[in-house]
Protein backbone atom coordinates (compact mmCIF):
# COMPACT_ATOMS: atom_id res chain seq x y z
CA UNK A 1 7.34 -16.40 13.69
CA UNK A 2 6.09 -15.70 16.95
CA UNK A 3 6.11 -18.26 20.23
CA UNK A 4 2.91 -19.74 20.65
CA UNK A 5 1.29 -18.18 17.12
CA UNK A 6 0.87 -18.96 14.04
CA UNK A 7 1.04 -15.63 12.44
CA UNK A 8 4.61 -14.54 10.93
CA UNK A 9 5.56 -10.70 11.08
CA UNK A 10 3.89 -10.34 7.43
CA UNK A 11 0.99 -11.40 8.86
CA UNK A 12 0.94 -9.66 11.91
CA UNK A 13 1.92 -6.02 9.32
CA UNK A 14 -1.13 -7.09 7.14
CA UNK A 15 -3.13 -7.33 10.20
CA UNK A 16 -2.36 -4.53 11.76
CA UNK A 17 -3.30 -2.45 8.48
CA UNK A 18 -6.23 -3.96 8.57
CA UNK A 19 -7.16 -2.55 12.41
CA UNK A 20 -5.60 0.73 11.21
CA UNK A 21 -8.28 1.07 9.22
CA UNK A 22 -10.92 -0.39 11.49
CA UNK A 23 -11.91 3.02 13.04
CA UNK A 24 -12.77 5.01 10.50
CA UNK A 25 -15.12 2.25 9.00
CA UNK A 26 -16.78 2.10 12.42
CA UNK A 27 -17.03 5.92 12.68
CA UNK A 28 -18.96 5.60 9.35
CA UNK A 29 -20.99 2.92 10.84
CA UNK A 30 -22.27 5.00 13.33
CA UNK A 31 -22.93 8.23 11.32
CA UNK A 32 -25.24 5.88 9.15
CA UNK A 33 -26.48 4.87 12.00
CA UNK A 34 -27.08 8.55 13.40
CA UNK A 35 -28.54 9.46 10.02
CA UNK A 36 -30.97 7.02 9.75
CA UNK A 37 -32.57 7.52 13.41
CA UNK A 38 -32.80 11.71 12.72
CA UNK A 39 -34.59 10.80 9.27
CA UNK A 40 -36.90 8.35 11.03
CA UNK A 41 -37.63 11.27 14.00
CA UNK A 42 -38.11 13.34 10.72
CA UNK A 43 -40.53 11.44 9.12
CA UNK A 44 -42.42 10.64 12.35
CA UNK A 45 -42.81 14.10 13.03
CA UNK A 46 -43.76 14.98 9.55
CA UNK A 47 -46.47 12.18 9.91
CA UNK A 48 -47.72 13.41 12.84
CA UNK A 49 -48.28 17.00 11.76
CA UNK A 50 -50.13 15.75 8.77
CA UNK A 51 -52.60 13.99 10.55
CA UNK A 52 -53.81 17.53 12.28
CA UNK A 53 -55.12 18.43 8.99
């Protein structure tokens, strides 16, 4: 165990997995995220050019 912590070294491994795999969950986050605004601009615009008619 670790001065000053409470977390052994299998904690700290299982932990560490864990942020290992942090990034790509956040990259898929953000693509969502990206996704959803362009389909929102997308329906906004196809909104708009029905109302000309």
């Amino acid at each position: 165990m670790l001065p000053g912590s409470q977390l052994g070294a299998d904690s700290l491994t299982s932990l560490r997995k864990l942020a290992e795999q942090f990034p790509p969950m956040a990259k898929c986050r953000i693509a969502k995220q990206q996704n959803q605004k362009t389909l929102m601009k997308r329906m906004m615009m196809f909104s708009r050019s029905r109302r000309k008619f």
